[in-house]
C-alpha atoms as a PDB file:
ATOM      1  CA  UNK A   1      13.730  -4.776 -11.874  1.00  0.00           C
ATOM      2  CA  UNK A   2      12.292  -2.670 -14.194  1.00  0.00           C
ATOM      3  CA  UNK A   3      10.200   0.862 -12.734  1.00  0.00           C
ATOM      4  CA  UNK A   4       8.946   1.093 -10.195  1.00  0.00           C
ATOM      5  CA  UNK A   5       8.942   5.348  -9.054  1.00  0.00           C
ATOM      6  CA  UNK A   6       9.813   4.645  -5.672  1.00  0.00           C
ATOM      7  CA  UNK A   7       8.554   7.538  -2.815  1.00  0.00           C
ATOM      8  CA  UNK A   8      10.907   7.656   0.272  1.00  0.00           C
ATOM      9  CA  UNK A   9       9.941   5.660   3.469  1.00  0.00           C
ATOM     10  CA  UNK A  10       8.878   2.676   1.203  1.00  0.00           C
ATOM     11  CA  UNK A  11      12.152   0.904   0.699  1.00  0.00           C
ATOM     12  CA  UNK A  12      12.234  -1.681   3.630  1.00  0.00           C
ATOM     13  CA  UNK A  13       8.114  -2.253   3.312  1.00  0.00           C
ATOM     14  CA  UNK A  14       9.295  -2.657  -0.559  1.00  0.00           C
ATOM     15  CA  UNK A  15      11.881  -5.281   0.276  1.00  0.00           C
ATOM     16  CA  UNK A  16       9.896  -7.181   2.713  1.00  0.00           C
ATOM     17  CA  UNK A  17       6.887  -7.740  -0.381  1.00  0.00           C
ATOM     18  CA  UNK A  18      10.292  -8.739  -2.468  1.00  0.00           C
ATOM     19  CA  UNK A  19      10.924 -11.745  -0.527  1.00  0.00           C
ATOM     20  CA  UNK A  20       7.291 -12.937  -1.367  1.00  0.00           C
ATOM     21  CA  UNK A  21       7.181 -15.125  -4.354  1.00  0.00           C
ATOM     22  CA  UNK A  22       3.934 -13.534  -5.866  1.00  0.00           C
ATOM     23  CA  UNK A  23       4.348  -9.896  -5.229  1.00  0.00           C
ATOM     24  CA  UNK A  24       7.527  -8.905  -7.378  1.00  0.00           C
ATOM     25  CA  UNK A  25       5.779  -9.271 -10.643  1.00  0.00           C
ATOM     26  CA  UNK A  26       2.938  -6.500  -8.961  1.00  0.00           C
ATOM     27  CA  UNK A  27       6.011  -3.822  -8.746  1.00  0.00           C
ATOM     28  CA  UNK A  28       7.506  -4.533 -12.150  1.00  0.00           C
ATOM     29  CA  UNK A  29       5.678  -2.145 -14.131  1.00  0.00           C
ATOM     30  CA  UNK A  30       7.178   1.205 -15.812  1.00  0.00           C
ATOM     31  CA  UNK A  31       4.372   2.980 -14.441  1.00  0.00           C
ATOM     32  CA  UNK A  32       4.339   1.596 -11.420  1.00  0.00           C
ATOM     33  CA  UNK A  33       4.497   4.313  -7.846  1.00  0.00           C
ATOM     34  CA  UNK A  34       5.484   3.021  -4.445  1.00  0.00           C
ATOM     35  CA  UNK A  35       4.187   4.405  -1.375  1.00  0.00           C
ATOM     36  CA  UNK A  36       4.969   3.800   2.294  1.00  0.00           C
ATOM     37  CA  UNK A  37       2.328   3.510   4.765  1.00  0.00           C
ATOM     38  CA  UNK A  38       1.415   6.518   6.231  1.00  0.00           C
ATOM     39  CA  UNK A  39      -0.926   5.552   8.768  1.00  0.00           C
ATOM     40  CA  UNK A  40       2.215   5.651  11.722  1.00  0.00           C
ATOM     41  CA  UNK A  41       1.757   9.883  11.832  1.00  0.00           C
ATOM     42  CA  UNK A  42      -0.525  11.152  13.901  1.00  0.00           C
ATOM     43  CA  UNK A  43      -3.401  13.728  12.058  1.00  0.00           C
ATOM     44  CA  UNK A  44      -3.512  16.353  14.116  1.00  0.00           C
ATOM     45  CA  UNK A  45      -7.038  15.319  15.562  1.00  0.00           C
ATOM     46  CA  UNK A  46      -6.160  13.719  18.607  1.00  0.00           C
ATOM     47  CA  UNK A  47      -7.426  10.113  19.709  1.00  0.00           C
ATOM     48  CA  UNK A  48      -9.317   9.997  15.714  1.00  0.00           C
ATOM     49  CA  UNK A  49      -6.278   8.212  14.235  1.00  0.00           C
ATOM     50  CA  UNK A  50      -5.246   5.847  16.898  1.00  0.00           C
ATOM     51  CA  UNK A  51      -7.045   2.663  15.182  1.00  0.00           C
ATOM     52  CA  UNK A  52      -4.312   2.699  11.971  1.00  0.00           C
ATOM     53  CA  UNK A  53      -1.568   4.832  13.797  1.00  0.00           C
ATOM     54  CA  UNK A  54      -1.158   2.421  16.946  1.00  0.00           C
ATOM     55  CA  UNK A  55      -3.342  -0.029  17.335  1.00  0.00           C
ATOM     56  CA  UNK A  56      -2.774  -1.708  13.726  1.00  0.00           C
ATOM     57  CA  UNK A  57       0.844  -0.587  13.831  1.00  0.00           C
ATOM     58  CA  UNK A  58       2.450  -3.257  15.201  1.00  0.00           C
ATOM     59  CA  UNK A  59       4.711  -6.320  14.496  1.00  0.00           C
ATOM     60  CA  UNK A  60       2.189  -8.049  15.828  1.00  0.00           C
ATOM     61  CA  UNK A  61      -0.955  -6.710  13.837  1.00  0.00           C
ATOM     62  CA  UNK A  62      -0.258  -5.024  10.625  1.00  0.00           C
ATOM     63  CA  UNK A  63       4.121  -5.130  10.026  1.00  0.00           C
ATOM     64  CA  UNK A  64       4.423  -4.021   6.900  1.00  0.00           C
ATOM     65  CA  UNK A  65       2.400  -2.067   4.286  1.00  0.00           C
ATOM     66  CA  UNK A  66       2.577  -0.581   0.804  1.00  0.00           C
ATOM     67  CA  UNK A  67       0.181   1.351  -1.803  1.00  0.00           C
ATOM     68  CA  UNK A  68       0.877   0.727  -5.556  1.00  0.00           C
ATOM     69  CA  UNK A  69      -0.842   2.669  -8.009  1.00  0.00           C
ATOM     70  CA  UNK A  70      -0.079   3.381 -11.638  1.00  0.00           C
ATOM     71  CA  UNK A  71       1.316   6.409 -12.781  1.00  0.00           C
ATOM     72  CA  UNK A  72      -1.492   7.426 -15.830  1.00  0.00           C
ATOM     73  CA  UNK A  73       1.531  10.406 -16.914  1.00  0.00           C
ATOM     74  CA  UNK A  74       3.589   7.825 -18.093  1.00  0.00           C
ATOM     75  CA  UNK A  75       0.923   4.851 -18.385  1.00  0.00           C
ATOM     76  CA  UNK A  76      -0.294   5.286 -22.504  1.00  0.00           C
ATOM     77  CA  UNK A  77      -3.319   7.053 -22.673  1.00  0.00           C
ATOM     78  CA  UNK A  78      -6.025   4.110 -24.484  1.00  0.00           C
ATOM     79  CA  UNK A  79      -8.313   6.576 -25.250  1.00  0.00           C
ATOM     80  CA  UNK A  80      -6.968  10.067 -25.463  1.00  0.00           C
ATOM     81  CA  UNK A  81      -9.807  12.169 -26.710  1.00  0.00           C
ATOM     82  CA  UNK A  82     -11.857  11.497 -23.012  1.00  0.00           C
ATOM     83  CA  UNK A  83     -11.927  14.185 -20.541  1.00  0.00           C
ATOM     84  CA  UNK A  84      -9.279  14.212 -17.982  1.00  0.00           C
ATOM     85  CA  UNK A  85     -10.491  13.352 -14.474  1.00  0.00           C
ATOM     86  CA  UNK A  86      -9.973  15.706 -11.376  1.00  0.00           C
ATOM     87  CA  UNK A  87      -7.744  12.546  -9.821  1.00  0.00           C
ATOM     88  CA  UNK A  88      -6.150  10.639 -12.456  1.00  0.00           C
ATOM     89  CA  UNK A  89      -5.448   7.325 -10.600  1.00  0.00           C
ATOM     90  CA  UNK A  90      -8.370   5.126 -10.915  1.00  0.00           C
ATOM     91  CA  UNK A  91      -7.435   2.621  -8.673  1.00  0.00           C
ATOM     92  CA  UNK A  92      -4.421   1.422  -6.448  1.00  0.00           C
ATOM     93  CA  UNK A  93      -3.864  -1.694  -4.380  1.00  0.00           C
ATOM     94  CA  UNK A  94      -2.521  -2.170  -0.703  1.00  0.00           C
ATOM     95  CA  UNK A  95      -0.289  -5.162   0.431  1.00  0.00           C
ATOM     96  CA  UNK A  96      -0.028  -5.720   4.113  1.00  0.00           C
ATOM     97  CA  UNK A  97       1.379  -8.511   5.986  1.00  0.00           C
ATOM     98  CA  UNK A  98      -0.840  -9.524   8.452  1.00  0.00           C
ATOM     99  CA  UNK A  99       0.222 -10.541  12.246  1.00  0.00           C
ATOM    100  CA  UNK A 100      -1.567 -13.253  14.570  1.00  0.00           C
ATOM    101  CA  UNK A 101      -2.532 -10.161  16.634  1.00  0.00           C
ATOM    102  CA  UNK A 102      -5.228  -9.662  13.934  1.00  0.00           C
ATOM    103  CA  UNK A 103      -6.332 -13.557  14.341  1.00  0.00           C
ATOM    104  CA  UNK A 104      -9.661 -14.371  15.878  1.00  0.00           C
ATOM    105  CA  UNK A 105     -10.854 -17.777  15.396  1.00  0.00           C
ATOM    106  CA  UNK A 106      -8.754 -20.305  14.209  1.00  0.00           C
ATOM    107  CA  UNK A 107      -6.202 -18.412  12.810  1.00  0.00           C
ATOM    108  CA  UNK A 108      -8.622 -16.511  10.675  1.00  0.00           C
ATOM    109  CA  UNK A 109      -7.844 -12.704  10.089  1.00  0.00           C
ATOM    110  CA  UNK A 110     -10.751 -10.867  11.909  1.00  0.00           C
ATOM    111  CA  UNK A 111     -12.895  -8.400   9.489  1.00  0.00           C
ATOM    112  CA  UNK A 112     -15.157  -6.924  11.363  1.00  0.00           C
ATOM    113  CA  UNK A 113     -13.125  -3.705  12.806  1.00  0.00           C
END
């Protein structure tokens, strides 16, 4: 596989998204940066975090999860002559595998957390 920049703590959610027919190609990019989920450590501000940090951070609910976003310092620039943004990645994308403890009706993930 060629890339990705892989950032420790993401190598099991990265081989879990391996075994998933679709989501290989997603990682193979030069540019490409992996990073673990980080919603398991606590912030500091007591019972604020709990929602991500325990209650979605379960086999059961939310079992694996990875950010991908593209590295725009090795990317090629298309159009060098614009003014550099204060936070160069523009966008990123999150891949979690979803648990039946997330199900409400039907076996239908439930969005309205």
């Amino acid at each position: 596989m060629s890339g990705p920049k892989i950032i420790p703590g993401a190598e099991q959610e990265l081989k879990h998204f391996m075994d998933i027919s679709w989501c290989p190609y997603q990682f193979q990019h030069r540019n490409a940066v992996l990073v673990p989920r980080l919603d398991g450590k606590q912030d500091g501000r007591g019972r604020t975090g709990k929602l991500f940090s325990q209650t979605l951070n379960s086999s059961s609910t939310i079992s694996h999860c990875i950010v991908l976003f593209h590295d725009p310092s090795i990317a090629p620039d298309p159009n060098p002559g614009a003014k550099k943004r204060w936070l160069p990645v523009e966008t990123c994308s999150v891949f979690y595998a979803l648990g039946d403890g997330v199900c409400g009706f039907g076996d239908i993930c439930h969005g309205g957390v």
